[in-house]
Protein backbone atom coordinates (compact mmCIF):
# COMPACT_ATOMS: atom_id res chain seq x y z
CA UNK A 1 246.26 110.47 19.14
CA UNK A 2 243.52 107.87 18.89
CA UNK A 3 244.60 103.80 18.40
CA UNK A 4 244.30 101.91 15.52
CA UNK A 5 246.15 98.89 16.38
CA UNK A 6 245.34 97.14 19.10
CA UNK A 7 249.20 94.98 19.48
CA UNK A 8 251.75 96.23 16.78
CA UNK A 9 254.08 92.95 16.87
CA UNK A 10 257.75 93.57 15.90
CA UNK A 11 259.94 90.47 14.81
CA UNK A 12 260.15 87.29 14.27
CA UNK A 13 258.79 87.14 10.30
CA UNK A 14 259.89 84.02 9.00
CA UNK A 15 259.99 80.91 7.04
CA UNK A 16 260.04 77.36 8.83
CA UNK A 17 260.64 74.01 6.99
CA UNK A 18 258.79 71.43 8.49
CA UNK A 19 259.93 68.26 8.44
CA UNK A 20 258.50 65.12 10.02
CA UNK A 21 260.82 62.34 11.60
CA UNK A 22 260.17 59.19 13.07
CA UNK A 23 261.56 60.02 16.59
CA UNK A 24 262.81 62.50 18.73
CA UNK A 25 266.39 62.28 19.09
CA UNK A 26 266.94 61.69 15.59
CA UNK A 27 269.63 58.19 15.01
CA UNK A 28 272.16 59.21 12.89
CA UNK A 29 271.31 57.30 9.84
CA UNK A 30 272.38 57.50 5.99
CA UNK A 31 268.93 58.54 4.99
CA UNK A 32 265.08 58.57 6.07
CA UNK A 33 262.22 58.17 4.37
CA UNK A 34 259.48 60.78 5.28
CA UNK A 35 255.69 60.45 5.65
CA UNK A 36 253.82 63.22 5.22
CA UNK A 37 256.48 64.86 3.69
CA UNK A 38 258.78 68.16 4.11
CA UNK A 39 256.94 71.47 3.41
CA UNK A 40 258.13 75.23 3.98
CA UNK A 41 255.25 77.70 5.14
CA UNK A 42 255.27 80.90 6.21
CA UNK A 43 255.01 81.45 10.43
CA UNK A 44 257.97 82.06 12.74
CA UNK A 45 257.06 83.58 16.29
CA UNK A 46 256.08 86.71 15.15
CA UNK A 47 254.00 85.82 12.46
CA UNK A 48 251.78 83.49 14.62
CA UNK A 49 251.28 85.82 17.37
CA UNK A 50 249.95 88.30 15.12
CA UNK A 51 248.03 85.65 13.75
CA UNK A 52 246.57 84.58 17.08
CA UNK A 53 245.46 88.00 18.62
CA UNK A 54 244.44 88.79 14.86
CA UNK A 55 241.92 85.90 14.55
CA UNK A 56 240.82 86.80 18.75
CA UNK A 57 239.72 90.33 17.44
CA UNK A 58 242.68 92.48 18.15
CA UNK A 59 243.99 94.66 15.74
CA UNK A 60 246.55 93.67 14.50
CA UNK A 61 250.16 95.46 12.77
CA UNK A 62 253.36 93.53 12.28
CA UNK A 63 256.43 95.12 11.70
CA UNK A 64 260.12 93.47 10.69
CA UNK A 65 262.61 93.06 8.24
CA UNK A 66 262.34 90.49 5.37
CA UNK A 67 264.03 89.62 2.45
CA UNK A 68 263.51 90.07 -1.31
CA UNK A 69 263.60 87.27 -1.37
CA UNK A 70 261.00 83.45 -2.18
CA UNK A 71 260.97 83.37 1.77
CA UNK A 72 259.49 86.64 1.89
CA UNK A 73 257.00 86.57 -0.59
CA UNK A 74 255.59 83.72 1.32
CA UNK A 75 255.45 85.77 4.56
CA UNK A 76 254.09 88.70 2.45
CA UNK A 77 251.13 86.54 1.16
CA UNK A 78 250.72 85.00 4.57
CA UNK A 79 249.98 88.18 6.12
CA UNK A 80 248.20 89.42 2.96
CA UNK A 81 245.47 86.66 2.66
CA UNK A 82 244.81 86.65 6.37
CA UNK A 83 244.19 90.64 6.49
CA UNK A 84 246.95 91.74 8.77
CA UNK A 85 248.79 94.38 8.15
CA UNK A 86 252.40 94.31 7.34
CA UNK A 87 255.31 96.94 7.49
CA UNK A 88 258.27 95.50 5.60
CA UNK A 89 261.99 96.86 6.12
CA UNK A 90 264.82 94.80 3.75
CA UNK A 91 266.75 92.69 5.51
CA UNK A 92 269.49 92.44 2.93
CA UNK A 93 270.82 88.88 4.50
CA UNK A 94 267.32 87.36 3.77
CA UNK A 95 264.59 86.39 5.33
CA UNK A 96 264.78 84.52 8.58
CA UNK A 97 264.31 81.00 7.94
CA UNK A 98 264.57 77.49 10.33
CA UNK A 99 264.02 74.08 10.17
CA UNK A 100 261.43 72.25 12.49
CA UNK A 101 261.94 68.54 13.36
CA UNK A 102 258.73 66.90 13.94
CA UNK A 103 258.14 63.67 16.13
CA UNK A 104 254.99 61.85 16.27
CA UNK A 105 254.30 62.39 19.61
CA UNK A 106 254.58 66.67 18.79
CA UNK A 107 257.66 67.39 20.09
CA UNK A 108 259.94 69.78 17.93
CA UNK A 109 263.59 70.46 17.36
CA UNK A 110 264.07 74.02 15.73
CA UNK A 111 267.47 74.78 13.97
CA UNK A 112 267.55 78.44 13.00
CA UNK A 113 269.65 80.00 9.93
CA UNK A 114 271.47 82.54 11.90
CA UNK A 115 273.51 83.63 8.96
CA UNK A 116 270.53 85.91 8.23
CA UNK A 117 270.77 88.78 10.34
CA UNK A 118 273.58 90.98 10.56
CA UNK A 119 274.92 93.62 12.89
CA UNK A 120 273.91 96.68 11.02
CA UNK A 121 270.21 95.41 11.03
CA UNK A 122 267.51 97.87 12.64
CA UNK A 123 263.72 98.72 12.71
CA UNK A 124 263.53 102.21 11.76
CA UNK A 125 263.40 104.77 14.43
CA UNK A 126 260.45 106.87 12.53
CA UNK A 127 258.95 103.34 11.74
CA UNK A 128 258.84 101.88 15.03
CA UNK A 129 257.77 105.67 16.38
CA UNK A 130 254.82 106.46 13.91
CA UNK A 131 253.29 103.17 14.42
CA UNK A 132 253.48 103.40 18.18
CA UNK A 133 251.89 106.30 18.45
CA UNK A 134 248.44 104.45 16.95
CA UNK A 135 249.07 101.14 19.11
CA UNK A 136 247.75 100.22 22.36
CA UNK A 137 250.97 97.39 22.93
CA UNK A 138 253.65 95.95 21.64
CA UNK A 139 254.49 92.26 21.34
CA UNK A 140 258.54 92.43 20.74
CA UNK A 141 260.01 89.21 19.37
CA UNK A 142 263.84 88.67 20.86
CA UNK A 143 265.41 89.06 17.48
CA UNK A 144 268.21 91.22 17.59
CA UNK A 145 267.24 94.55 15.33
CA UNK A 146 264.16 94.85 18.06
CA UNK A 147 266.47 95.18 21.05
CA UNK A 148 267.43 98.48 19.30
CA UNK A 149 263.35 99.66 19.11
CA UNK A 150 262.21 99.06 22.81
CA UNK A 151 263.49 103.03 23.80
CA UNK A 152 261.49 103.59 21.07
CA UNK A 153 258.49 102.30 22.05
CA UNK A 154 258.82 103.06 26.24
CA UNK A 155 259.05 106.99 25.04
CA UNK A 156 255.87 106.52 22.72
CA UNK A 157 254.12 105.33 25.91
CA UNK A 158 252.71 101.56 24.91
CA UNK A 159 252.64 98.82 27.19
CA UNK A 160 255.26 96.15 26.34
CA UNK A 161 255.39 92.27 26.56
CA UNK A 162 258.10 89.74 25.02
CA UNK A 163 258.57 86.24 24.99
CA UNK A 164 261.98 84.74 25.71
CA UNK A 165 261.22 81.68 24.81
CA UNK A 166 263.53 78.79 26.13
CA UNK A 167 266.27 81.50 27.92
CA UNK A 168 268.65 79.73 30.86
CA UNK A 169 268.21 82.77 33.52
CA UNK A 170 271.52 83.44 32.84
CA UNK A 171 272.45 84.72 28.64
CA UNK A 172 272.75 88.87 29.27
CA UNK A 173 271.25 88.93 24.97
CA UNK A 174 268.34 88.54 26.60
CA UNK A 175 268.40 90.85 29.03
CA UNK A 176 267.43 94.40 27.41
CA UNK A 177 263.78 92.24 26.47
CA UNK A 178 263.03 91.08 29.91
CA UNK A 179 263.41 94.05 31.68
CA UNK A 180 262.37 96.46 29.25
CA UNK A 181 258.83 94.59 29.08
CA UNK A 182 255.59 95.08 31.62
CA UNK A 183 254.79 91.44 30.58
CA UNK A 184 257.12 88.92 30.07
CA UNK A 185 256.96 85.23 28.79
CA UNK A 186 259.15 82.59 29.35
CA UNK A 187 259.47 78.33 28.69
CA UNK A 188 260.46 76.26 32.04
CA UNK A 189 262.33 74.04 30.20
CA UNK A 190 265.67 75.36 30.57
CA UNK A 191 265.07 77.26 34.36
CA UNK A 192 266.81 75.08 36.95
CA UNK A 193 264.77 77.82 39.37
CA UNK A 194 262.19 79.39 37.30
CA UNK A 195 260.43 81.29 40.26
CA UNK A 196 263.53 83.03 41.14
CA UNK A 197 264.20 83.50 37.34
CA UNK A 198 260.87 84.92 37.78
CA UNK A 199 261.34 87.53 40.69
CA UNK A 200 265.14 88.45 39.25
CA UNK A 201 263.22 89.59 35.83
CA UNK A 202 260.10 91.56 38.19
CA UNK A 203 262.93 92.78 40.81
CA UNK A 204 265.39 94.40 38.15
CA UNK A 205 263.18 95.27 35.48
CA UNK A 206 259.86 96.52 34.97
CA UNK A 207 257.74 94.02 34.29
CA UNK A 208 254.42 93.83 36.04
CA UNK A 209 253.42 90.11 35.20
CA UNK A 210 255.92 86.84 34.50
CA UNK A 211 254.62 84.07 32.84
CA UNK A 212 256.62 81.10 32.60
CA UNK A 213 254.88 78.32 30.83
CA UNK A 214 255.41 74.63 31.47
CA UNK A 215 254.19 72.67 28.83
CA UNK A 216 251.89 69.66 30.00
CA UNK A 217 252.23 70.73 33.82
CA UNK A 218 250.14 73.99 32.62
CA UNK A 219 252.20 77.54 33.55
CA UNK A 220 253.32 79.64 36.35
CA UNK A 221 252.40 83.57 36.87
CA UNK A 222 253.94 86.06 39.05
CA UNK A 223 251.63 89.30 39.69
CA UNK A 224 252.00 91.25 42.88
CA UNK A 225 254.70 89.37 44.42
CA UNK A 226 252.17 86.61 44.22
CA UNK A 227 252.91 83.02 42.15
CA UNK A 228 250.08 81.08 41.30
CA UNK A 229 249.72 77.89 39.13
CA UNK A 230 247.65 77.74 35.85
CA UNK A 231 246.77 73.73 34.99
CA UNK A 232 246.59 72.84 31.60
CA UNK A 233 243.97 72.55 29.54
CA UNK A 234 242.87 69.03 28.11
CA UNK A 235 243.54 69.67 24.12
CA UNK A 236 240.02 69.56 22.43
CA UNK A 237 241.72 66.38 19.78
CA UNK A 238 244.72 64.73 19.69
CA UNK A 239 247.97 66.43 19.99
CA UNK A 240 249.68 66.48 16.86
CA UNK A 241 252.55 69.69 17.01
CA UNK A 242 253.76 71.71 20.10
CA UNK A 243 255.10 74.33 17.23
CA UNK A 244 252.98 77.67 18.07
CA UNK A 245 251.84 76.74 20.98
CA UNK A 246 253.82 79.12 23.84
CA UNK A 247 252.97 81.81 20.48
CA UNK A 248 249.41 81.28 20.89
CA UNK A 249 249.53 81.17 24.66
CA UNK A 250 250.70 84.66 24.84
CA UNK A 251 248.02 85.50 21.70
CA UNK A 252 245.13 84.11 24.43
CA UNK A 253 246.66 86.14 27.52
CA UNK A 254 247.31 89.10 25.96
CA UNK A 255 243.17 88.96 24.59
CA UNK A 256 242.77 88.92 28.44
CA UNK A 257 245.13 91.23 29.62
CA UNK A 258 244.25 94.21 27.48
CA UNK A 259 240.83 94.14 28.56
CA UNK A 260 241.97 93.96 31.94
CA UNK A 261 240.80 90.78 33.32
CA UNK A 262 242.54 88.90 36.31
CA UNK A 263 245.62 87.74 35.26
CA UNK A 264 244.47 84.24 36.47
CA UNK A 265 241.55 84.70 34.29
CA UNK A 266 244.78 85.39 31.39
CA UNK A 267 246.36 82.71 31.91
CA UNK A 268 243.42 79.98 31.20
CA UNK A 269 242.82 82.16 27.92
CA UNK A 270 246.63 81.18 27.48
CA UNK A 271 246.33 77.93 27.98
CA UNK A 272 243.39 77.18 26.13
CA UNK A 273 244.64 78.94 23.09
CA UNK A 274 247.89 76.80 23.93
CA UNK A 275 246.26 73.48 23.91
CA UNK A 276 244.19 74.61 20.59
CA UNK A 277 247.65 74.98 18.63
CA UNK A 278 248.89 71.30 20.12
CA UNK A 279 246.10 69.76 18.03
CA UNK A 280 247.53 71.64 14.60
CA UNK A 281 249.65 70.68 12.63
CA UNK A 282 253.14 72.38 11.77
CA UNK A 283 252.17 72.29 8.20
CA UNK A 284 249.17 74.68 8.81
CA UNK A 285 248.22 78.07 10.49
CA UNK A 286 245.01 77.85 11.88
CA UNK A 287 244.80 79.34 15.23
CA UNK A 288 241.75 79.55 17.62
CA UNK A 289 238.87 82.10 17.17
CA UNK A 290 237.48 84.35 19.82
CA UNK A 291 234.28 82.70 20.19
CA UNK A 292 235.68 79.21 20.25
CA UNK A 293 238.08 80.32 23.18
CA UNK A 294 235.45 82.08 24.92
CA UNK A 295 233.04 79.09 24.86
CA UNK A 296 235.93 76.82 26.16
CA UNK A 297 237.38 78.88 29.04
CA UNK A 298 233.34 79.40 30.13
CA UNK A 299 233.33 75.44 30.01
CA UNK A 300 236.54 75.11 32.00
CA UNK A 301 235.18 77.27 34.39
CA UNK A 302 232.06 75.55 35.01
C-alpha cells in the first residue's frame, strides 16, 4: 500500500499552563506577582513534534487520546488551524494537562497532572494498524497507552523513533520505548554515563541511532558503534524558552533522517531546529520552516 503520511506521531496531546516566575528555584513565598502573565495553550510533546516535521514538509498524522473536555478542544483547534491531521480516541480521565515554570533566563520546570491517564487506557489496535499501513514512521511519545501500540506498529513494518526525554538509565517504564525504537532520543541531564546509557539501549534493543542531546554543550550520536559530537548552534535571537526545544530537535533530525542523509548531517538539522525553538516563547507555537532551516544549516556549514 502506497504512504500518505510521512511520520504518524502517537502521544503526547496536551495542554500546558505557562507560567512565568522570577527565578529558577522558585522561594517559597506567600504570593508572586507575574509579568507577562499565566496563559494555557495547546502543545505537549506530541503536539509540537507533529508541528515541527509538519511545518519542515512532512506529512504529518497525530494520533492519541483526549478528553471531552476545554483542554481538548484547544488541542483539537490547534491541530485544526495548522492543517494536521488528528485521530482522536476519549480519554475518559481528560486531557493531559501540565504546568510549565518559566525563568527569565529559559529554563523550565514541568509538573504534569498524572491523575489523567488510567490503566485501562489504549490506542486502538485497528487504529494504530490502519494508519500504519499509510505511514512511512512513527514518532511514539512515552505515554503509557503507546507502550501497548509499538507491536502494533513493528508488525505493520514502519520505522520507529521515541524520545525519552529526561530518563535516569535505570526506570524499566521506559524500557519497552527504547528498545522497541530504530531511533531513539534522550536528554543528558539525568545520565551519570550517557554513552554507556547509549550502547545499553543499541546493545539490547534495536535501535540503529541514539541521540542524546545536551542542551548548550550541543548533543551526542551513536551510529555504527561510532559516537560523535554535534556542537550547538548559536540561536538566531535571544533565548527566551527551552520548552520545545529537544521536540523540535528530533522534528529537524527526523527531516534528515528520512531522506537518508548522514546522521551527522541529522543532527545539525536537530540542532538548528533546537536553537530556533530557544528563541520562542512558551506562550506561542511557531516552529522553524524548511527553507529557513535549510538556509541555516548551509550557513553553518560554510
Amino acid at each position: 500500500m502506497s504512504t500518505e503520511t510521512d511520520v504518524l506521531v502517537l502521544g503526547g496531546a496536551g495542554v500546558d499552563t505557562i507560567v512565568y516566575v522570577p527565578e529558577l528555584p522558585l522561594p517559597l513565598a506567600d504570593s508572586y506577582m507575574i509579568r507577562p502573565g499565566i496563559e494555557a495553550r495547546a502543545g505537549q510533546t506530541g503536539d509540537f513534534v507533529a508541528l515541527g516535521v509538519s511545518a519542515l514538509g512532512l506529512r504529518t498524522h497525530h494520533l492519541d487520546m483526549i478528553g471531552d473536555d476545554h483542554a481538548g478542544d484547544l488541542v483539537r483547534a490547534l491541530h485544526r488551524d495548522r492543517g494536521i491531521a488528528f485521530t482522536e480516541v476519549l480519554q475518559p480521565g481528560g486531557t493531559k494537562r501540565a504546568v510549565n515554570l518559566v525563568s527569565p533566563d529559559g529554563r523550565r520546570l514541568s509538573l504534569y497532572d498524572d491523575s489523567r491517564s488510567r490503566e485501562a487506557d489504549r490506542l486502538p489496535e485497528e487504529t494504530v494498524r490502519t494508519l500504519a499501513a499509510v505511514s512511512r514512521h512513527a514518532h511514539v511519545s512515552i505515554t503509557y497507552p503507546c507502550a501497548f501500540a509499538l507491536p502494533v506498529l513493528r508488525a505493520a513494518g514502519v520505522t520507529i523513533s521515541t524520545d525519552l526525554h529526561n530518563w535516569d538509565g535505570a526506570d524499566p517504564y521506559h524500557e519497552p520505548f527504547a528498545h522497541e525504537a530504530d531511533l531513539v532520543f534522550v536528554s543528558a541531564t539525568a545520565l551519570a554515563d550517557p554513552e554507556r546509557t547509549m550502547r545499553r539501549i543499541t546493545e539490547r534493543g534495536r535501535a540503529r541511532v541514539v541521540v542524546a542531546t545536551a542542551g548548550a554543550e550541543g548533543a551526542y550520536l551513536l551510529a555504527d558503534d561510532e559516537l560523535t559530537h554535534v556542537p550547538a548552534v548559536t540561536p538566531p535571537a535571544p533565548v527566551v524558552d527551552s520548552n520545545g526545544a529537544g521536540d523540535a530537535f528530533a522534528s529537524g533530525f527526523l527531516l534528515g533522517w528520512l531522506a537518508g542523509e548522514p546522521t551527522r548531517r541529522c543532527g545539525l538539522y536537530g540542532a538548528v531546529a533546537g536553537a530556533h525553538a530557544c528563541t520562542v516563547a512558551s506562550t506561542r507555537t511557531d516552529p522553524i520552516s524548511r527553507d529557513e532551516l535549510l538556509a541555516r544549516v548551509a550557513a553553518a556549514e560554510e
